[in-house]
N, C-alpha and C. Protein backbone atom coordinates (compact mmCIF):
# COMPACT_ATOMS: atom_id res chain seq x y z
N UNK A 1 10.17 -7.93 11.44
CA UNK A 1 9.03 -7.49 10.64
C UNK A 1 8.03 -6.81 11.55
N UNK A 2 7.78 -5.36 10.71
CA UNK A 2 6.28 -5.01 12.33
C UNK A 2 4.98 -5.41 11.53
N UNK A 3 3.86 -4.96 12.46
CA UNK A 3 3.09 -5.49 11.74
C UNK A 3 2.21 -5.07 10.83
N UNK A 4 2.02 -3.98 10.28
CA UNK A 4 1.82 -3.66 9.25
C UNK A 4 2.29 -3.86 7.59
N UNK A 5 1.15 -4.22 7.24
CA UNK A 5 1.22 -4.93 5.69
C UNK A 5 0.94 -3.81 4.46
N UNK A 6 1.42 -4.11 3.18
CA UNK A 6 1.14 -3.50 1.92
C UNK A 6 0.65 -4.48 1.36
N UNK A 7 -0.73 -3.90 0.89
CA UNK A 7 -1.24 -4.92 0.11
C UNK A 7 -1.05 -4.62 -1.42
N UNK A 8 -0.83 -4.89 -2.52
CA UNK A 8 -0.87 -4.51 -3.63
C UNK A 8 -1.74 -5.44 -4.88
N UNK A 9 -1.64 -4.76 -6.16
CA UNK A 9 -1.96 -5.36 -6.90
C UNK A 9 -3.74 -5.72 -6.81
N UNK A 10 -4.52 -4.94 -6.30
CA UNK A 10 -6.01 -5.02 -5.58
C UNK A 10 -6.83 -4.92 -6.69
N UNK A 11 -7.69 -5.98 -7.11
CA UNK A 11 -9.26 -5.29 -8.36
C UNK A 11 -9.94 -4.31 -7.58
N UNK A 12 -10.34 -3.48 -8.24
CA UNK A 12 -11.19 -2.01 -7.89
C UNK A 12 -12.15 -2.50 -6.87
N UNK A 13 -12.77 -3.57 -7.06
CA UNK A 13 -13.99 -3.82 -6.05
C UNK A 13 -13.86 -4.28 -4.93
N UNK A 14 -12.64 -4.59 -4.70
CA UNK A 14 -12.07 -5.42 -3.20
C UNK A 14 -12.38 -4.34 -2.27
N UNK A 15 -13.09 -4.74 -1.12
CA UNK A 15 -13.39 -3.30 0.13
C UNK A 15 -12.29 -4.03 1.80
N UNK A 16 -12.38 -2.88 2.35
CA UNK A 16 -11.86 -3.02 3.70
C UNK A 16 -12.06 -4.21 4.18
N UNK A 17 -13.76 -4.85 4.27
CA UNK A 17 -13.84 -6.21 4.85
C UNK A 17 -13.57 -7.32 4.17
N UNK A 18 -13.52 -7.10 2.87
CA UNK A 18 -12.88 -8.22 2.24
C UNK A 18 -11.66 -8.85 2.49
N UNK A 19 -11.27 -7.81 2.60
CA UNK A 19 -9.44 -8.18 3.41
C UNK A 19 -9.32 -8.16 4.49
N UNK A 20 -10.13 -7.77 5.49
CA UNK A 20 -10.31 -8.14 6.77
C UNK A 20 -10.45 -9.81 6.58
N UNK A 21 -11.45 -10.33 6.14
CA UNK A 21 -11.85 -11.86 6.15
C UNK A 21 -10.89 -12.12 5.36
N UNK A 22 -10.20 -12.16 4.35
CA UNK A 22 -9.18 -13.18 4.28
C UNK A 22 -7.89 -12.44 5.12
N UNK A 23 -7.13 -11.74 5.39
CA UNK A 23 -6.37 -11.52 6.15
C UNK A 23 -6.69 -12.53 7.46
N UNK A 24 -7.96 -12.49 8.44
CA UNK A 24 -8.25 -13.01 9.45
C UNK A 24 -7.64 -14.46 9.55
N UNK A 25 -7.87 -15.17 7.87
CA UNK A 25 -7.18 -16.80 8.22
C UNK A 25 -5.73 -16.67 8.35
N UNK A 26 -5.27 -15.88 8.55
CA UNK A 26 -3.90 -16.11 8.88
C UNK A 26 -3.15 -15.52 10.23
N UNK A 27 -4.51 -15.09 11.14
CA UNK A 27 -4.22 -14.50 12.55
C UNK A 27 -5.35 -13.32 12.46
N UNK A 28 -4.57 -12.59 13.94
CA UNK A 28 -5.52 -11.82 14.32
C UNK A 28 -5.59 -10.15 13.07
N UNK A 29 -6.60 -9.77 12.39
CA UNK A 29 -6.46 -8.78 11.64
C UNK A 29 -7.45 -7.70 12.44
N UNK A 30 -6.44 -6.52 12.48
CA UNK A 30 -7.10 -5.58 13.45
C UNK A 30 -7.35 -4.08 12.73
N UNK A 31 -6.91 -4.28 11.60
CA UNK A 31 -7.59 -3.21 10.39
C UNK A 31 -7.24 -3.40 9.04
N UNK A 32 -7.72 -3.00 8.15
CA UNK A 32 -7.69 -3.26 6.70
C UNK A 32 -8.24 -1.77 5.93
N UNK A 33 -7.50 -1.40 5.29
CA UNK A 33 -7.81 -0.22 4.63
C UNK A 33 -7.27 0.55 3.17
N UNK A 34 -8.11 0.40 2.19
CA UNK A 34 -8.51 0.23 1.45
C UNK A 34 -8.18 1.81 0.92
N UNK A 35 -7.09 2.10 -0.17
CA UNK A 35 -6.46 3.14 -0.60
C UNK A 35 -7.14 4.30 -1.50
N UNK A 36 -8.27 4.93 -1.37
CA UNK A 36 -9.01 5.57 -2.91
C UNK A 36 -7.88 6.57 -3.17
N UNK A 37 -8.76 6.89 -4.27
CA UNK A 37 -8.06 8.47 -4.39
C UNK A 37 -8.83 9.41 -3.98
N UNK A 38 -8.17 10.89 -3.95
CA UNK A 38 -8.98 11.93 -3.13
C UNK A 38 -10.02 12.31 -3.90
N UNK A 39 -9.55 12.68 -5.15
CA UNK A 39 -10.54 13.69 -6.06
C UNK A 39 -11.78 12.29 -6.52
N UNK A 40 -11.76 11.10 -6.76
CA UNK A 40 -12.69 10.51 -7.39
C UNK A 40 -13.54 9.37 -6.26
N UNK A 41 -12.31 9.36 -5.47
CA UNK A 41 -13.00 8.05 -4.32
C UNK A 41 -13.14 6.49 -5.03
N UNK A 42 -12.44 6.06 -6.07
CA UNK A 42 -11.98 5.11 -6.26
C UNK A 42 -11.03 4.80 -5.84
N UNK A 43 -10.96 3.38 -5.48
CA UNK A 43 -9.55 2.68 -4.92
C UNK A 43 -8.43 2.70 -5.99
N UNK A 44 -6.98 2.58 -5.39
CA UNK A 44 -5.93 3.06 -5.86
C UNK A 44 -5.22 2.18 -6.23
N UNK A 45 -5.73 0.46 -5.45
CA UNK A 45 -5.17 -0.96 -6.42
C UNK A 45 -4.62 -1.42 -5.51
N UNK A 46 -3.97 -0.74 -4.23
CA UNK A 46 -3.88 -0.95 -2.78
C UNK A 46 -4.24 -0.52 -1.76
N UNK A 47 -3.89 -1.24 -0.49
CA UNK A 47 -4.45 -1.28 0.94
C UNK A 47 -3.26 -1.50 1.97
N UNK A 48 -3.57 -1.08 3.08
CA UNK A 48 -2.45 -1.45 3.98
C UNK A 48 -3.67 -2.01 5.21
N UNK A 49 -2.95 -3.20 5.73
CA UNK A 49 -3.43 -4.00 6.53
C UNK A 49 -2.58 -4.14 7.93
N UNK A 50 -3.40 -4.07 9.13
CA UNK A 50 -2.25 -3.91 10.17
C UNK A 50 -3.27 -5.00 11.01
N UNK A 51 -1.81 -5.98 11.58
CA UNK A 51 -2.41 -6.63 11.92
C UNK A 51 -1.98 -7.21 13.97
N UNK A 52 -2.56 -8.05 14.45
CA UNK A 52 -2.11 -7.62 15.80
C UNK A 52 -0.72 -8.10 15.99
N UNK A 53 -0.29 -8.99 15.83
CA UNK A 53 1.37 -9.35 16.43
C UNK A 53 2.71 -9.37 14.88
N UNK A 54 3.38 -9.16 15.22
CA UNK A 54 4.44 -9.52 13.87
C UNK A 54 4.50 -10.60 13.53
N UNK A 55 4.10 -11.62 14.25
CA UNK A 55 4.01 -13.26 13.63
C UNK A 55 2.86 -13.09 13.17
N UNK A 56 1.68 -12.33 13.41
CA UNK A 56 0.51 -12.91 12.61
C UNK A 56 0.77 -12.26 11.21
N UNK A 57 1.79 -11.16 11.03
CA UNK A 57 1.73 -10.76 10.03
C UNK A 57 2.71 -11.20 9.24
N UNK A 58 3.63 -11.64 9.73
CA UNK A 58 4.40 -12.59 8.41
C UNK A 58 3.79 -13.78 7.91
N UNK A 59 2.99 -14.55 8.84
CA UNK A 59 2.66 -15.82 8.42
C UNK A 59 1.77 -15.21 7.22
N UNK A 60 0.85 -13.78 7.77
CA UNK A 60 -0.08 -13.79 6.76
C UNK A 60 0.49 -13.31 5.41
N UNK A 61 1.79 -12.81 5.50
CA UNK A 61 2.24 -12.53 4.12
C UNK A 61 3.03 -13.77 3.26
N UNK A 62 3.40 -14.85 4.31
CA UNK A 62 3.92 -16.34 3.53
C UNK A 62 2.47 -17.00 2.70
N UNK A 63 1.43 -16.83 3.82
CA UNK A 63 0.46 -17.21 3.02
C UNK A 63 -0.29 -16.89 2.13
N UNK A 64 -0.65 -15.17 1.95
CA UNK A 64 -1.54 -14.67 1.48
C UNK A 64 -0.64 -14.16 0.01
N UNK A 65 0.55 -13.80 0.11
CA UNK A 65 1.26 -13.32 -0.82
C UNK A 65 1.31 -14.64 -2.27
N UNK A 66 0.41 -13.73 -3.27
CA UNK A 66 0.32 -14.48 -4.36
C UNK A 66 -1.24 -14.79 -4.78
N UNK A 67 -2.30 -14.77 -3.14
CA UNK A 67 -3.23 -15.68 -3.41
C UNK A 67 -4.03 -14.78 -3.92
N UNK A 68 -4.74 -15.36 -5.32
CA UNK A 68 -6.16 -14.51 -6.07
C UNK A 68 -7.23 -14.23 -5.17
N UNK A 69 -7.39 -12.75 -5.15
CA UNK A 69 -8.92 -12.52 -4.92
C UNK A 69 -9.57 -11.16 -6.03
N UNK A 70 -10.41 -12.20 -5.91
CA UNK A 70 -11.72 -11.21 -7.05
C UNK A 70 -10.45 -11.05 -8.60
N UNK A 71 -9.97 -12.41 -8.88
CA UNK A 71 -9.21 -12.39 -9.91
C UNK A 71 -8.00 -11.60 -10.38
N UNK A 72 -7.37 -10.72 -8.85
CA UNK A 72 -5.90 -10.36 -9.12
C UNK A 72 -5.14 -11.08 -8.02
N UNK A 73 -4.08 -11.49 -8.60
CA UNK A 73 -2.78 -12.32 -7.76
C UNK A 73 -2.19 -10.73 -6.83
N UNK A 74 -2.62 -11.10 -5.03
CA UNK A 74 -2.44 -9.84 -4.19
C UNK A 74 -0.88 -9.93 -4.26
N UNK A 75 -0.56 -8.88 -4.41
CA UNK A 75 1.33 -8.75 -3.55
C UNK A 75 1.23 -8.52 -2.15
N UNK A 76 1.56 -9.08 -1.23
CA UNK A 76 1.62 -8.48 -0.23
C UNK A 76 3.18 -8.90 0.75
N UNK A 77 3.42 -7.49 0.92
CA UNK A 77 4.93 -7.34 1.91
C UNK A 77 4.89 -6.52 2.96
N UNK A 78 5.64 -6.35 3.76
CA UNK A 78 5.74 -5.35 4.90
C UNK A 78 6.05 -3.94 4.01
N UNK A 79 5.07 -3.33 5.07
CA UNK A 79 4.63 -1.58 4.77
C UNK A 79 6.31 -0.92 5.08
N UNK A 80 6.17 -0.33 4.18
CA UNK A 80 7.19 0.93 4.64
C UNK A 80 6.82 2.01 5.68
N UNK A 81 7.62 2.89 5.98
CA UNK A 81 7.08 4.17 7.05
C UNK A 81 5.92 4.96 6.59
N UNK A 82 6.62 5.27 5.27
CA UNK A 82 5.65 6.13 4.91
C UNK A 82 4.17 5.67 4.46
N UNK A 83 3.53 6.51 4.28
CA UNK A 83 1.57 6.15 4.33
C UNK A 83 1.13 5.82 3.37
N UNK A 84 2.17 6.66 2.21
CA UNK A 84 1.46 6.15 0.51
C UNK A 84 2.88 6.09 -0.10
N UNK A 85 2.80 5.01 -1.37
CA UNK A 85 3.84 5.02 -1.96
C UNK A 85 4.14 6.10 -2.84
N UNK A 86 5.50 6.62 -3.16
CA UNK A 86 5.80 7.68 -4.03
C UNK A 86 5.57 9.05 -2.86
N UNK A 87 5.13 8.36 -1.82
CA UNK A 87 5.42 10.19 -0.39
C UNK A 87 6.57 10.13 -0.22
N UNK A 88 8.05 9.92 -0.68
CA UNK A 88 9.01 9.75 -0.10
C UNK A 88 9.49 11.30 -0.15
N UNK A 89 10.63 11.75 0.69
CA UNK A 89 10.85 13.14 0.69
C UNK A 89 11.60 13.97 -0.43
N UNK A 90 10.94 14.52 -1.49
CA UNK A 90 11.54 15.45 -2.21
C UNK A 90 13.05 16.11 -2.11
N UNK A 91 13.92 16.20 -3.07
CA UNK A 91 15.12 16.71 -3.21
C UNK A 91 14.78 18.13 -3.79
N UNK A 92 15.46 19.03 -2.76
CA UNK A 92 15.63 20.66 -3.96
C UNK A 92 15.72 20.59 -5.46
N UNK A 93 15.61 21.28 -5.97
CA UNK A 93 16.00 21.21 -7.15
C UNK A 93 14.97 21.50 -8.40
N UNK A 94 15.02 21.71 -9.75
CA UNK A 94 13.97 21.76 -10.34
C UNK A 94 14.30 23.22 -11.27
N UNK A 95 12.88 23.42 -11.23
CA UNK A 95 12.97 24.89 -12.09
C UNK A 95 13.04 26.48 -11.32
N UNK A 96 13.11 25.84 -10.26
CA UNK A 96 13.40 26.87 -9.56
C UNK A 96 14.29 28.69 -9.56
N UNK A 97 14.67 29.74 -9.05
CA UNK A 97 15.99 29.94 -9.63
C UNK A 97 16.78 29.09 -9.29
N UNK A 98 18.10 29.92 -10.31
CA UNK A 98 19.17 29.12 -10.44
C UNK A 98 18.32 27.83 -11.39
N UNK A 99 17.83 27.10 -11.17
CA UNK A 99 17.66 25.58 -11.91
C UNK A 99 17.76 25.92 -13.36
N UNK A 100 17.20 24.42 -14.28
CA UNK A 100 17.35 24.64 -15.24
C UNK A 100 17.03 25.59 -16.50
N UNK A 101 15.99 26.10 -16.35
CA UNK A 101 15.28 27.08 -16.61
C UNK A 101 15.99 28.32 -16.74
N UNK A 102 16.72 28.75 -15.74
CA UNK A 102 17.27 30.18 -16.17
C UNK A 102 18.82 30.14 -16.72
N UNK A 103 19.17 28.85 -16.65
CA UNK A 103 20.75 28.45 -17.21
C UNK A 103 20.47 28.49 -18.62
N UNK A 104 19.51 28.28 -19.24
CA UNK A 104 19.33 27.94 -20.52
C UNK A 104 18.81 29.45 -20.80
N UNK A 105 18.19 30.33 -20.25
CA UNK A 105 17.84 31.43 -21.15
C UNK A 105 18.61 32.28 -22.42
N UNK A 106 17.90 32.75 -23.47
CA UNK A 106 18.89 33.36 -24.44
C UNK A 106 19.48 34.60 -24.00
């Protein structure tokens, strides 16, 4: 496991230090960051949390995974590579030429 976390499942009002302090009871937490969106700057419902050793970050996901704050049950698992979920890499294809679009013309 490395040590970077996905936090999920977040109420809108949860900020960076909030999850800093509870992340912290479960080891050393060395950032917490808090997902908006671009165009509105509201949070996105998750955060990714990185924390200092891979043991501090599993323990903190045996422990923290499930626990309510600010009245949503957090998900939290190990982060994938990528930075945001749904960035994964696009396949060709589409409406492109050739695609579906010009197969169907009358």
């Amino acid at each position: 496991m490395g040590r970077k976390l996905f936090v999920g499942n977040l109420a809108y009002g949860v900020t960076d230090d909030d999850l800093q302090q509870l992340f912290s009871q479960a080891g050393t937490c060395e950032s917490a960051s808090v997902v908006a969106d671009r165009e509105t700057g509201q949070s996105r419902g998750f955060a990714f949390v990185m924390m200092a050793s891979a043991d501090d970050a599993e323990r903190a996901r045996k422990q923290l995974d499930g626990t309510d704050l600010k009245g949503r049950r957090l998900r939290v698992d190990e982060a994938n590579d990528q930075s945001t979920p749904g960035a994964r890499a696009r396949r060709p294809g589409g409406r492109g030429p050739g695609g579906a679009s010009e197969r169907h013309r009358p």
